[in-house]
C-alpha atoms as a PDB file:
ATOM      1  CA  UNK A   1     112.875  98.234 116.223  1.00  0.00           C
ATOM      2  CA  UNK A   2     111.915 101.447 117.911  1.00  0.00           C
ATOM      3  CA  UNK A   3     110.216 102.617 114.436  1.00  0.00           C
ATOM      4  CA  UNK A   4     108.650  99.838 114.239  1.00  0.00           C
ATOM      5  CA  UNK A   5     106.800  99.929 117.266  1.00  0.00           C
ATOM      6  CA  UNK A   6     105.851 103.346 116.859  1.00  0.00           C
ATOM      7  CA  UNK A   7     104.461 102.494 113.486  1.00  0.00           C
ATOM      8  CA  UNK A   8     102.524  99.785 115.309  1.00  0.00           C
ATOM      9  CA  UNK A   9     100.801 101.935 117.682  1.00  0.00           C
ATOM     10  CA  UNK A  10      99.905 104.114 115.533  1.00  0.00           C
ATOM     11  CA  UNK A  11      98.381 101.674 113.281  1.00  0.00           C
ATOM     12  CA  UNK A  12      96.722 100.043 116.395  1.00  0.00           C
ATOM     13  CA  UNK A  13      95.197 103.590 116.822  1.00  0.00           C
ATOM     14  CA  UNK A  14      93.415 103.288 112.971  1.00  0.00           C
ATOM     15  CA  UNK A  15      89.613 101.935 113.125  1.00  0.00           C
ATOM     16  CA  UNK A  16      89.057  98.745 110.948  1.00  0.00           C
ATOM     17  CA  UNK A  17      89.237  99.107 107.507  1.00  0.00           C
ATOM     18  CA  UNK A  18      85.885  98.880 106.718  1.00  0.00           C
ATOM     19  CA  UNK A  19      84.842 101.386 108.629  1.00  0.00           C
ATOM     20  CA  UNK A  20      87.804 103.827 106.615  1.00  0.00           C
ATOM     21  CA  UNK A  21      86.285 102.243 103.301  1.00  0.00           C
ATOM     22  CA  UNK A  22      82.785 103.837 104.759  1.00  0.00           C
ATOM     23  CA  UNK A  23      84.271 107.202 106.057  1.00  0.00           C
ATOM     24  CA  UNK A  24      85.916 107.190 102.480  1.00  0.00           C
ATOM     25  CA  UNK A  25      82.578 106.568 100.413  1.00  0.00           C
ATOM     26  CA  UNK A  26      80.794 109.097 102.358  1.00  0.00           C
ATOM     27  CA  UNK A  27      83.907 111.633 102.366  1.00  0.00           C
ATOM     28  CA  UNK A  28      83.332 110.997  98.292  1.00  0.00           C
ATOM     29  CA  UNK A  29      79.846 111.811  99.214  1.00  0.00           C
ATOM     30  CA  UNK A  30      80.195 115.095 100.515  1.00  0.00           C
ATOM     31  CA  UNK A  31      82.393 116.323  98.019  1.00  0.00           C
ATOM     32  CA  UNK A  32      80.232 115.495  95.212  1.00  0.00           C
ATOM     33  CA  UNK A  33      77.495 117.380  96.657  1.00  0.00           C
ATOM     34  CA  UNK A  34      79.786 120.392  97.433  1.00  0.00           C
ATOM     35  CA  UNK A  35      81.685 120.559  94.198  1.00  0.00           C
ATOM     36  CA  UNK A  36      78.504 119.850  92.009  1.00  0.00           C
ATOM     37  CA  UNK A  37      76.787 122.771  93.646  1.00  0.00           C
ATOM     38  CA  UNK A  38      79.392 125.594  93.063  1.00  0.00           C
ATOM     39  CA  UNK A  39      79.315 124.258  89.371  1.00  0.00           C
ATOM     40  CA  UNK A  40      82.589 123.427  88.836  1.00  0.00           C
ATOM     41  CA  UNK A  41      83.388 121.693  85.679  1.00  0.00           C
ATOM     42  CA  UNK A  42      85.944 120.184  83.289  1.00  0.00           C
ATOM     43  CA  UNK A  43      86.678 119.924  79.874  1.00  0.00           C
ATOM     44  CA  UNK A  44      88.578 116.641  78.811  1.00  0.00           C
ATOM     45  CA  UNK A  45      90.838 116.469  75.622  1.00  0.00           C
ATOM     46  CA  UNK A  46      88.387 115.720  73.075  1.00  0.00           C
ATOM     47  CA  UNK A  47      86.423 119.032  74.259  1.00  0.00           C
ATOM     48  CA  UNK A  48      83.826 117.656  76.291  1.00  0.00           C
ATOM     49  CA  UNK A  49      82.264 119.721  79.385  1.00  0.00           C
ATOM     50  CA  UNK A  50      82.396 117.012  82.184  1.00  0.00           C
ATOM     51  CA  UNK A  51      79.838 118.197  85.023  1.00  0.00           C
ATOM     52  CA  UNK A  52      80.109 116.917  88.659  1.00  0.00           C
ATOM     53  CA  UNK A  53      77.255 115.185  89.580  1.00  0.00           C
ATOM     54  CA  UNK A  54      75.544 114.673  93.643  1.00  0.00           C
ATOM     55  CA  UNK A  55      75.775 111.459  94.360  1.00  0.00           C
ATOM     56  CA  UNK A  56      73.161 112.594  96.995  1.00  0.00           C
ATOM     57  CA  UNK A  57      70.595 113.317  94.629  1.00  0.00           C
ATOM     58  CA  UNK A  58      68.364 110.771  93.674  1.00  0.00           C
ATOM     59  CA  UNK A  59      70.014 110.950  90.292  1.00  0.00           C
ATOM     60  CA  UNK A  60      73.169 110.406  91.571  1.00  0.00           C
ATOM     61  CA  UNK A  61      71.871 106.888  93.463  1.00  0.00           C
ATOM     62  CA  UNK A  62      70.403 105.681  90.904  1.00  0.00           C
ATOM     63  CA  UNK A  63      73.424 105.841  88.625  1.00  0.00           C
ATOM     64  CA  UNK A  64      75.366 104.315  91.281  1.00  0.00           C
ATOM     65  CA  UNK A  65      73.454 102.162  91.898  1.00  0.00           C
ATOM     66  CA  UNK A  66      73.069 101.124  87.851  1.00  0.00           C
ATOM     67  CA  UNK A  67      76.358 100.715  87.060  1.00  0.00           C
ATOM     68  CA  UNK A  68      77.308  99.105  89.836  1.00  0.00           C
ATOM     69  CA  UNK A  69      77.766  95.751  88.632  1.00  0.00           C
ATOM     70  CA  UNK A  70      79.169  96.791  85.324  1.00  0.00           C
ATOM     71  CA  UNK A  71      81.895  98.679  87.376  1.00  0.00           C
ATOM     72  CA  UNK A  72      82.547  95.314  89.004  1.00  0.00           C
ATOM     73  CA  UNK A  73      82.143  93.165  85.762  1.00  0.00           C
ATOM     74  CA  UNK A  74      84.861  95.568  83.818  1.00  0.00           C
ATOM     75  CA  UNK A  75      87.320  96.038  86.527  1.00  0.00           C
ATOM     76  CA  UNK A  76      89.576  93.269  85.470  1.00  0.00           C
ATOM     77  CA  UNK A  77      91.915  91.842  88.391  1.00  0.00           C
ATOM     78  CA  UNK A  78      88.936  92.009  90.556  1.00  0.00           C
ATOM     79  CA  UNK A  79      87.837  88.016  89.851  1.00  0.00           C
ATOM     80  CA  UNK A  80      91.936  87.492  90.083  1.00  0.00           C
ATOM     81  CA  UNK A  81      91.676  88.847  93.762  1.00  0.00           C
ATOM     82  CA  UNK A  82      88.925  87.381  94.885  1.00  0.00           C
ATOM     83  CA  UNK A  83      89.667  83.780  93.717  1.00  0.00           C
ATOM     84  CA  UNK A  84      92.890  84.280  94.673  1.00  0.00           C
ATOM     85  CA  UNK A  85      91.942  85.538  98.471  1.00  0.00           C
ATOM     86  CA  UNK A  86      89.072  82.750  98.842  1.00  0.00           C
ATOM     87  CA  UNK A  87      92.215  79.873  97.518  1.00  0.00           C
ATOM     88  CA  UNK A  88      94.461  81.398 100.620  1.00  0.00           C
ATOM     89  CA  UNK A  89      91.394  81.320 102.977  1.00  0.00           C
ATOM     90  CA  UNK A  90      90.773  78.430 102.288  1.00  0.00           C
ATOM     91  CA  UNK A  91      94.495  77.333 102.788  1.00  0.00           C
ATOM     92  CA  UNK A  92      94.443  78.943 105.409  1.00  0.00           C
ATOM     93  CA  UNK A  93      91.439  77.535 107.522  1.00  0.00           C
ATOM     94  CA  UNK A  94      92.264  73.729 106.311  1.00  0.00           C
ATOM     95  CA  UNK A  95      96.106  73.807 107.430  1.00  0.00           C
ATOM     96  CA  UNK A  96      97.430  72.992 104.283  1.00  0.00           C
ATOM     97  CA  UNK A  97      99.236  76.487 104.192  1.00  0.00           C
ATOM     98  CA  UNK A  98     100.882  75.908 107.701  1.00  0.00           C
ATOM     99  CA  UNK A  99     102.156  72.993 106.282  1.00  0.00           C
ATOM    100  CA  UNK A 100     103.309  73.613 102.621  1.00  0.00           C
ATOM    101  CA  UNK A 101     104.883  76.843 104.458  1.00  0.00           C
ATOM    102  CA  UNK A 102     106.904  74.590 107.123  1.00  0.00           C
ATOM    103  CA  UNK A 103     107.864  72.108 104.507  1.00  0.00           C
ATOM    104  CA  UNK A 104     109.167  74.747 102.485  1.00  0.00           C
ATOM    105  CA  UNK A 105     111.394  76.522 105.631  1.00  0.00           C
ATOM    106  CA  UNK A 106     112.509  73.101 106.419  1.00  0.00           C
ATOM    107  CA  UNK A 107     113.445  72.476 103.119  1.00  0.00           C
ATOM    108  CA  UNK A 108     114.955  75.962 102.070  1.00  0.00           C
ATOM    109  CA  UNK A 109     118.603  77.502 103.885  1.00  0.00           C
ATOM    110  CA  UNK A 110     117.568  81.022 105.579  1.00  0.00           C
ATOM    111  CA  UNK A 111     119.826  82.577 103.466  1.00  0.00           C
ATOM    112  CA  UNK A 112     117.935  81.478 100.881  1.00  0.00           C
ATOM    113  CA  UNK A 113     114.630  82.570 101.788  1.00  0.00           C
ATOM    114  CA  UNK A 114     114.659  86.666 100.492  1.00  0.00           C
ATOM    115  CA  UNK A 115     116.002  85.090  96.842  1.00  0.00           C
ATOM    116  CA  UNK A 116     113.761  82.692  96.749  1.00  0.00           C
ATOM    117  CA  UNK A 117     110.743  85.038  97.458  1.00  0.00           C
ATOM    118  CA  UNK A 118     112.241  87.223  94.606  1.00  0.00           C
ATOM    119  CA  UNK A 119     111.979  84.341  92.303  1.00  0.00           C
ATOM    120  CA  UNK A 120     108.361  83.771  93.672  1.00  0.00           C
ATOM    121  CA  UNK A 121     107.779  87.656  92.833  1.00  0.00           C
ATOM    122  CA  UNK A 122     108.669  87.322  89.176  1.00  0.00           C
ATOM    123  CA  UNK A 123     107.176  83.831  88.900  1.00  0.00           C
ATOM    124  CA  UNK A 124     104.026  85.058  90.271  1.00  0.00           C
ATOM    125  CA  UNK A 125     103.587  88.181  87.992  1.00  0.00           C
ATOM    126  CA  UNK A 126     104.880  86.287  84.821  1.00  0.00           C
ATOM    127  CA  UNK A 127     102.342  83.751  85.685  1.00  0.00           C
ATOM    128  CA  UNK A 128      99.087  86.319  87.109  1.00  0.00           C
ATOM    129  CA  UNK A 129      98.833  90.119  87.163  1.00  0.00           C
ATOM    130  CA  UNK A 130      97.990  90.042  90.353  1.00  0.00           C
ATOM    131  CA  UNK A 131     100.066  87.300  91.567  1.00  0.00           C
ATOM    132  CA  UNK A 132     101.417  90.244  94.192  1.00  0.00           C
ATOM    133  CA  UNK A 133      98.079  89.820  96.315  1.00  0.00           C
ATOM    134  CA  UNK A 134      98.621  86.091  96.607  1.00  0.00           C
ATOM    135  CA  UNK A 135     102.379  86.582  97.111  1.00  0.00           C
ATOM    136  CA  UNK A 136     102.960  89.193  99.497  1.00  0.00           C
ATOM    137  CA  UNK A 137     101.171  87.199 102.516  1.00  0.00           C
ATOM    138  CA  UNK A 138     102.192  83.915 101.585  1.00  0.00           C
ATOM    139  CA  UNK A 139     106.027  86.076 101.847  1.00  0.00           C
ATOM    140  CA  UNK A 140     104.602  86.911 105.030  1.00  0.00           C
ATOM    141  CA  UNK A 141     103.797  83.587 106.189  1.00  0.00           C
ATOM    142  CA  UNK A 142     107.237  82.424 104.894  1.00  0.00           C
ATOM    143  CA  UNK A 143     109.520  85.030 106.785  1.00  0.00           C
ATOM    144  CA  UNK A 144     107.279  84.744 110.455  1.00  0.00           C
ATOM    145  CA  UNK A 145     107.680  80.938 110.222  1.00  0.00           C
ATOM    146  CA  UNK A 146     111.587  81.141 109.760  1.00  0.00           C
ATOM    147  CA  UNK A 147     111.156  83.739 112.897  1.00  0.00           C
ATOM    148  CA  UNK A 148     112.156  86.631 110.992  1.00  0.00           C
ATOM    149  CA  UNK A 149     110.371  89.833 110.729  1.00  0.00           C
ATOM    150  CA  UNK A 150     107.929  90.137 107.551  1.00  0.00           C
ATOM    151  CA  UNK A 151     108.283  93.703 108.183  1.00  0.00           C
ATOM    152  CA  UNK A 152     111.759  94.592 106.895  1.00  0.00           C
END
């Protein structure tokens, strides 16, 4: 348990994860600009030159900016996610997944519990390619209620 604290204070210690998402996209940023202007290039398997470009530049914010919502539109589990996260919020804020996840601990033996979230597991990705979203904080959910740690 000693690990585990430590791991929590150090997490404790991280700013919110928005604000790493920013520091991230501006860390991307930076090394566009850098790497664009000592011309660095690559040439992919079909023997195209692929260029860096500044994402600075107003070139650079403009195709951001463009193909911004095709990036979105063609990144497939993205709708999965999102549905998926707004159903559990939802849950979430309307006590139905208090509930279905005390009825279920009532219902199920602790032993029980880590095979059973196993079955969940494959159910989920048989059923949804990103059924591990959904599953790993409804697992969550499951092993705090039975007052055991999600953590291990």
């Amino acid at each position: 348990m000693k690990i585990l604290n430590t791991i929590e204070k150090l997490g404790n210690k991280l700013p919110d994860p928005s604000i790493l998402f920013i520091f991230g996209t501006f860390f991307v940023f930076i090394l566009s600009m850098v790497i664009s202007n000592s011309d660095v290039s690559v040439t992919d398997i079909s023997g195209n030159k692929i260029i860096i470009n500044n994402l600075f530049s107003s070139h650079g914010i403009w195709w951001l900016l463009s193909t911004m919502v095709n990036n979105f539109i063609t990144f497939p589990p993205l709708g999965i996610v999102l549905v998926g996260m707004l159903g559990i919020g939802l849950a979430e804020k309307t006590g139905f997944l208090p509930a279905l996840l005390h009825s279920i601990i009532t219902k199920v033996h602790k032993r029980m519990l880590t095979p059973m979230v196993m079955l969940l597991g494959i159910l989920s990705s048989i059923a949804l390619d990103a059924g591990y979203v959904v599953l790993i904080p409804l697992a969550a959910g499951l092993y705090l209620s039975a007052g055991r740690s999600p953590l291990l």
